[in-house]
Protein backbone atom coordinates (compact mmCIF):
# COMPACT_ATOMS: atom_id res chain seq x y z
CA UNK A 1 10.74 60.85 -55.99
CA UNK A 2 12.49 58.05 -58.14
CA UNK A 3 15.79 59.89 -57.51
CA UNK A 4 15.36 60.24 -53.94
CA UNK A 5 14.71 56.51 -53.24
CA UNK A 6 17.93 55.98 -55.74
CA UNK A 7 19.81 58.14 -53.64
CA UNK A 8 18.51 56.42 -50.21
CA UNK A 9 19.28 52.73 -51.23
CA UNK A 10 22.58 54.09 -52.92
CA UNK A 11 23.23 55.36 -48.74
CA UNK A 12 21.77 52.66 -47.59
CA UNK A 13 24.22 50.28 -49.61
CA UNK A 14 27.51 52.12 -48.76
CA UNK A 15 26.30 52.12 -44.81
CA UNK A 16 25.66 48.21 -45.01
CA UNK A 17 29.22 47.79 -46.76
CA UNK A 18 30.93 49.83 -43.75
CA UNK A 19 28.95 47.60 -41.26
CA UNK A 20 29.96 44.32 -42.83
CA UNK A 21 33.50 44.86 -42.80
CA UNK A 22 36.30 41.74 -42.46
CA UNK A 23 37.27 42.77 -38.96
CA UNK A 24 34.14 41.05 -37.85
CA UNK A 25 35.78 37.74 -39.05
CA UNK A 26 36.20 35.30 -36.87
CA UNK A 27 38.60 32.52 -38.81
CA UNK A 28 40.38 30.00 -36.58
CA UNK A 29 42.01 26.36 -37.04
CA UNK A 30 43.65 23.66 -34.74
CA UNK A 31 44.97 20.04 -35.16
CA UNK A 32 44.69 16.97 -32.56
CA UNK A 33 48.69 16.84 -30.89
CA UNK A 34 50.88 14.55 -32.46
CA UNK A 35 48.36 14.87 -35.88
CA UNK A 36 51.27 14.85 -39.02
CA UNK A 37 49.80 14.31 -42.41
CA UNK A 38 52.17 11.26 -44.16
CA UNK A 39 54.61 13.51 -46.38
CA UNK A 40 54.57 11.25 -49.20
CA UNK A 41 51.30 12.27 -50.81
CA UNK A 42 49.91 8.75 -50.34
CA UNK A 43 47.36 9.19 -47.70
CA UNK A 44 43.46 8.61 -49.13
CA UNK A 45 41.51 11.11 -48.46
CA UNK A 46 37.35 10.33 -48.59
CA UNK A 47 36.06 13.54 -49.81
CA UNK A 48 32.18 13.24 -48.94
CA UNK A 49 28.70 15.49 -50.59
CA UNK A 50 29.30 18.85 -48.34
CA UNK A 51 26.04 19.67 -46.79
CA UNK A 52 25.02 22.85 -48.05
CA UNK A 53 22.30 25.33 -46.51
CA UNK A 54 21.25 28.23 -48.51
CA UNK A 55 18.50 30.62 -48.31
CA UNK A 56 17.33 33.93 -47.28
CA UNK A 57 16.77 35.69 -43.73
CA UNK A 58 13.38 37.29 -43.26
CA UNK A 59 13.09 40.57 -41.61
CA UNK A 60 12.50 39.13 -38.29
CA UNK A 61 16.17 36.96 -38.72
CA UNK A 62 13.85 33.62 -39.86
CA UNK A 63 15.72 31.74 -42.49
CA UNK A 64 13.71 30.67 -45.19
CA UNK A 65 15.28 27.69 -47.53
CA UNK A 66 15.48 28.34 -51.53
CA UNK A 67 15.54 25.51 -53.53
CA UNK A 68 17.39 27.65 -56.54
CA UNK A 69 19.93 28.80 -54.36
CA UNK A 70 20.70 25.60 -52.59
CA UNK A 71 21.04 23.87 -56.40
CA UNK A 72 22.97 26.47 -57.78
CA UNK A 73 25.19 26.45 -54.13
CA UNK A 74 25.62 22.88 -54.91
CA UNK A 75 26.79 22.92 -58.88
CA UNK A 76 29.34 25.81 -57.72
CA UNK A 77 31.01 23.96 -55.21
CA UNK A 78 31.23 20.77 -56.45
CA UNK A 79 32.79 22.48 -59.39
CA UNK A 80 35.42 24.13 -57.20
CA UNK A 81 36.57 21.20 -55.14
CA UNK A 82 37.27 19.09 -58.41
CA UNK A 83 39.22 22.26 -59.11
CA UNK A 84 40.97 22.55 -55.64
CA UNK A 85 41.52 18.43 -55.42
CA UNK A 86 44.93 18.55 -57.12
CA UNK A 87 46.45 20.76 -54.66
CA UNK A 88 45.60 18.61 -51.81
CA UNK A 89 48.97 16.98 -52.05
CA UNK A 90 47.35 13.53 -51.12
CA UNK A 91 44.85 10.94 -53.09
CA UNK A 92 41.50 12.20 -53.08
CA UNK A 93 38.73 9.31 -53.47
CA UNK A 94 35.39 11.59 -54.29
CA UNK A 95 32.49 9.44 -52.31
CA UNK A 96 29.77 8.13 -54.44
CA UNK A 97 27.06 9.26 -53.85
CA UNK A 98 25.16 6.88 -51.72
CA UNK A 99 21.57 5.05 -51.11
CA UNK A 100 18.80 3.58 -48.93
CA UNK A 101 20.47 2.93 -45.69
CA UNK A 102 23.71 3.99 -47.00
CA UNK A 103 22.48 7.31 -47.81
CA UNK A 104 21.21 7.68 -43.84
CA UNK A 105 24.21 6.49 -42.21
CA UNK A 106 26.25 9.45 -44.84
CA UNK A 107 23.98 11.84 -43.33
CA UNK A 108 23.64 10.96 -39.92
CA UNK A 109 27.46 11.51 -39.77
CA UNK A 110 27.16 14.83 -41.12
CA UNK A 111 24.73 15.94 -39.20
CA UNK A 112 27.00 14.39 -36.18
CA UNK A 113 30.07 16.65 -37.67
CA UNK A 114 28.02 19.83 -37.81
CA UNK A 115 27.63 19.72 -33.81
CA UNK A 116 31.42 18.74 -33.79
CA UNK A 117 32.28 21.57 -35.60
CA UNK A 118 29.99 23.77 -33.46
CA UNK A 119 31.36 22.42 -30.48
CA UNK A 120 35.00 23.52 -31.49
CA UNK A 121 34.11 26.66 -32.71
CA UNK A 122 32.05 27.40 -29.17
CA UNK A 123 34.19 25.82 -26.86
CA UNK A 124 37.62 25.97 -28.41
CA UNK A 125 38.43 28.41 -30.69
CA UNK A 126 36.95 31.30 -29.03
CA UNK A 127 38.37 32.35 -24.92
CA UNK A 128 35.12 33.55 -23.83
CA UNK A 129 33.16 30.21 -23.91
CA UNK A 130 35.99 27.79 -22.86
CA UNK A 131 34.79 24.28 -21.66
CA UNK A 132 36.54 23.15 -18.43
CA UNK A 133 38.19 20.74 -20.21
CA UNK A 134 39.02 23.01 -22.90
CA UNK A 135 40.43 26.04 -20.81
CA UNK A 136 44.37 25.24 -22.24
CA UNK A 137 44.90 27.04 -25.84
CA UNK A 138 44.51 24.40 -29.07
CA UNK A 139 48.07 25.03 -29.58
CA UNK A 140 49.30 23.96 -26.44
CA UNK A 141 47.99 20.25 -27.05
CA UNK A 142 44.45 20.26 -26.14
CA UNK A 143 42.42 19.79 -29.46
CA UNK A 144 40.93 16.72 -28.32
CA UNK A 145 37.52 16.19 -30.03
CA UNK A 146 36.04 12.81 -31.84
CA UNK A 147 33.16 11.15 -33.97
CA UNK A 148 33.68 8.07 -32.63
CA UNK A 149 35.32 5.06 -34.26
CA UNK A 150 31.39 4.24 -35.73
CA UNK A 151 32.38 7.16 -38.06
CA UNK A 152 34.13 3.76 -39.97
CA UNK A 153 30.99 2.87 -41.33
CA UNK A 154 30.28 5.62 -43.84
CA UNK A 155 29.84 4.32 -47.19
CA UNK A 156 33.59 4.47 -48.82
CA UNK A 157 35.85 4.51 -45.77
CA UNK A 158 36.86 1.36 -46.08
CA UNK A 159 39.14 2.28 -48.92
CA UNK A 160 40.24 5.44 -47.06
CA UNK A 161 42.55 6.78 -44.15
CA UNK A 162 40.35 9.92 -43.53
CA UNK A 163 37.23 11.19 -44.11
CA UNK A 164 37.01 15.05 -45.24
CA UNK A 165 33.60 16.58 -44.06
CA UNK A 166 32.54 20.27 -45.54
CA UNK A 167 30.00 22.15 -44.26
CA UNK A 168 28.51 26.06 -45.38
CA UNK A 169 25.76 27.76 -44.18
CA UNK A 170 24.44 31.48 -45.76
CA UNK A 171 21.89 33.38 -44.95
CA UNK A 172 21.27 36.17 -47.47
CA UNK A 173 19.83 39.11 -45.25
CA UNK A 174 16.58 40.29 -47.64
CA UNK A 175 16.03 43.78 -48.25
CA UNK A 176 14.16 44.21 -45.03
CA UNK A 177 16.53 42.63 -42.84
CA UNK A 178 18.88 45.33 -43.97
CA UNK A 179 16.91 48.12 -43.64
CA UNK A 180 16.10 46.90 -39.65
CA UNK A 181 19.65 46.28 -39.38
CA UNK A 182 20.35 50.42 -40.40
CA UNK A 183 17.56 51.55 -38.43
CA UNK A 184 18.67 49.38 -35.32
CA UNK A 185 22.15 50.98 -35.46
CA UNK A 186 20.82 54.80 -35.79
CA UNK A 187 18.36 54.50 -33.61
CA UNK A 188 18.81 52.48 -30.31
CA UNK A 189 21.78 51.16 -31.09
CA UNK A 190 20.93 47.29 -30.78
CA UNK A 191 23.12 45.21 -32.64
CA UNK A 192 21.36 43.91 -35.73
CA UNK A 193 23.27 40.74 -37.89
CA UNK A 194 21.98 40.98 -41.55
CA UNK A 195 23.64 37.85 -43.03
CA UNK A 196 24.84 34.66 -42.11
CA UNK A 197 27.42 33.70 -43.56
CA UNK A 198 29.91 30.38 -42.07
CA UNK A 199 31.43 27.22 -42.84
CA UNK A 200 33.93 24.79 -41.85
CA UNK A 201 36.04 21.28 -43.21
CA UNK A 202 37.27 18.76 -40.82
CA UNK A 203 39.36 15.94 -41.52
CA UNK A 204 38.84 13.03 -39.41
CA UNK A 205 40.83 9.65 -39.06
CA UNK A 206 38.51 6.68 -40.03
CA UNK A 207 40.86 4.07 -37.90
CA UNK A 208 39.54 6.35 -34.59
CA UNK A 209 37.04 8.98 -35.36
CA UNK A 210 39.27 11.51 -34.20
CA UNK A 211 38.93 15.16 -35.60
CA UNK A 212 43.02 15.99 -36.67
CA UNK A 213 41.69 19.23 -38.14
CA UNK A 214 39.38 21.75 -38.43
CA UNK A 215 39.45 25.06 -40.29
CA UNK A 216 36.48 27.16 -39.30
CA UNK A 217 35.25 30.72 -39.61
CA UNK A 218 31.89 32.46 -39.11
CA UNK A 219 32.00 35.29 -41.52
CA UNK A 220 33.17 33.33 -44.74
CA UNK A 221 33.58 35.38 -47.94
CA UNK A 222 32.34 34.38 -51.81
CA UNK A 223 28.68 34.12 -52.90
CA UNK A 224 28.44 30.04 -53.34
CA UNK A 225 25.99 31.43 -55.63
CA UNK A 226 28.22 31.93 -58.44
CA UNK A 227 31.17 30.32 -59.81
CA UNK A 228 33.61 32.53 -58.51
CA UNK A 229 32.07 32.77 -55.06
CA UNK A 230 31.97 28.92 -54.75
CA UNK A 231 36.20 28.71 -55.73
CA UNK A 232 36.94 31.86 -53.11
CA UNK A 233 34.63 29.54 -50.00
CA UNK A 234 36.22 26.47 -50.94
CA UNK A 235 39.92 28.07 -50.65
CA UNK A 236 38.95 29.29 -47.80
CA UNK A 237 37.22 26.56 -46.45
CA UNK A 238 40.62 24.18 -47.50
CA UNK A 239 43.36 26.89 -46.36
CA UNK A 240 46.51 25.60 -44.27
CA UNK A 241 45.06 21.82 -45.13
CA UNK A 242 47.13 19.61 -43.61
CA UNK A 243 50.23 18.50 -45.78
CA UNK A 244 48.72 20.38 -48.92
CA UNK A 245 50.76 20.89 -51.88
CA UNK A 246 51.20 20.69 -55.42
CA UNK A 247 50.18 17.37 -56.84
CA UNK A 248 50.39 17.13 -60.37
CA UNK A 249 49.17 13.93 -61.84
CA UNK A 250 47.46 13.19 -58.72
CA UNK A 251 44.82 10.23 -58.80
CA UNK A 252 41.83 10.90 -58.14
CA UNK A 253 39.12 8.49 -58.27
CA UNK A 254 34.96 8.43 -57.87
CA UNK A 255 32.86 10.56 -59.77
């Protein structure tokens, strides 16, 4: 009997793998028209607490938060952006970690970027839901989105040109959740999404609020988990960063 339910996950495992494969990826960027980081590496960059959201999805596709996860998801990433910060090719000026009021107005904000984000990702990046406004391609000079010039307020912008804002979201589908998602496919055929798994960093200019870029994609790679998860997100989280380079002896200040 053991060997049997060996053999079944052991199926079950390589059918999940086939189903989950990087075709389903859905990776897009843009920039505002005109947007042109400074080329002299002197631009300062606020680099603010990503908001993080880890945790499982129940059976039924409920997530369910874990404290562990989240913690350890934190530690990892942090830990990778110190290690990416050097190849920004620009001063990075790590945000302390703010307070009382302070602390609200951070979040606030980041809350406000996550529907940004969601917004571009909806209504931009992707034909099929095109706003009115939004019907002309991002590369043909219509990436025209915005905090607001309140976005000034955030603790530490005051000694910045732009504010970089990261946001990842993952869903680990538990073992039931997989199982309904092979069962789905054989039998009916409804589509079944085991797994979330998506992210995005967006660098606004503090002087207007405007979003001058966003990287994006719904299927994001690396278990923030684990060390090596948290560097592959955050590389792709930071990839074709505007102006990015090689900045050895780079400042960087904050904690």
């Amino acid at each position: 009997m053991g060997r049997k339910i060996g053999a079944a996950f052991a199926a079950l495992s390589l059918l999940l793998s086939t189903m989950a494969a990087p075709a389903q990826a859905q990776e897009r960027s843009g920039s505002r028209p005109g947007f042109t980081m400074p080329t002299n590496g002197q631009a300062r960059i606020l680099l603010l607490r990503p908001s993080i959201k880890v945790g499982a999805q129940s059976t039924g596709g409920m997530f369910e938060p874990n404290a562990d996860w989240t913690r350890q998801a934190r530690d990892n990433i942090a830990a990778a952006l110190r290690q990416a910060q050097g190849g920004l090719g620009n001063r990075i000026i790590v945000q302390e970690e703010p307070v009382g009021d302070a602390a609200q107005v951070s979040a606030d904000y980041m809350g406000l970027f996550g529907a940004l984000s969601d917004s571009v990702i909806q209504y931009q990046f992707f034909r099929g839901n095109r706003l009115p406004t939004k019907l002309r391609d991002n590369r043909n000079g219509n990436f025209d989105w915005t905090l607001g010039p309140g976005v000034a307020s955030i603790p530490g912008a005051a000694d910045a040109d732009y504010a970089l804002f990261i946001y990842t979201e993952d869903h680990y589908g538990s073992t039931g959740r997989k199982i309904l998602q092979v069962l789905a496919a054989l039998g009916p055929g409804i589509a079944v999404r085991s797994g979330v798994h998506m992210g995005s960093a967006g660098l606004i200019d503090l002087r207007t609020g405007n979003l001058v870029w966003l990287n994006a994609d719904l299927q994001m790679g690396g278990d923030v988990r684990t060390p090596d998860g948290a560097v592959r997100r955050v590389q792709q989280l930071l990839e074709d960063f505007p102006g990015r380079g090689p900045a050895p002896g780079q400042a960087v200040s904050g904690r």
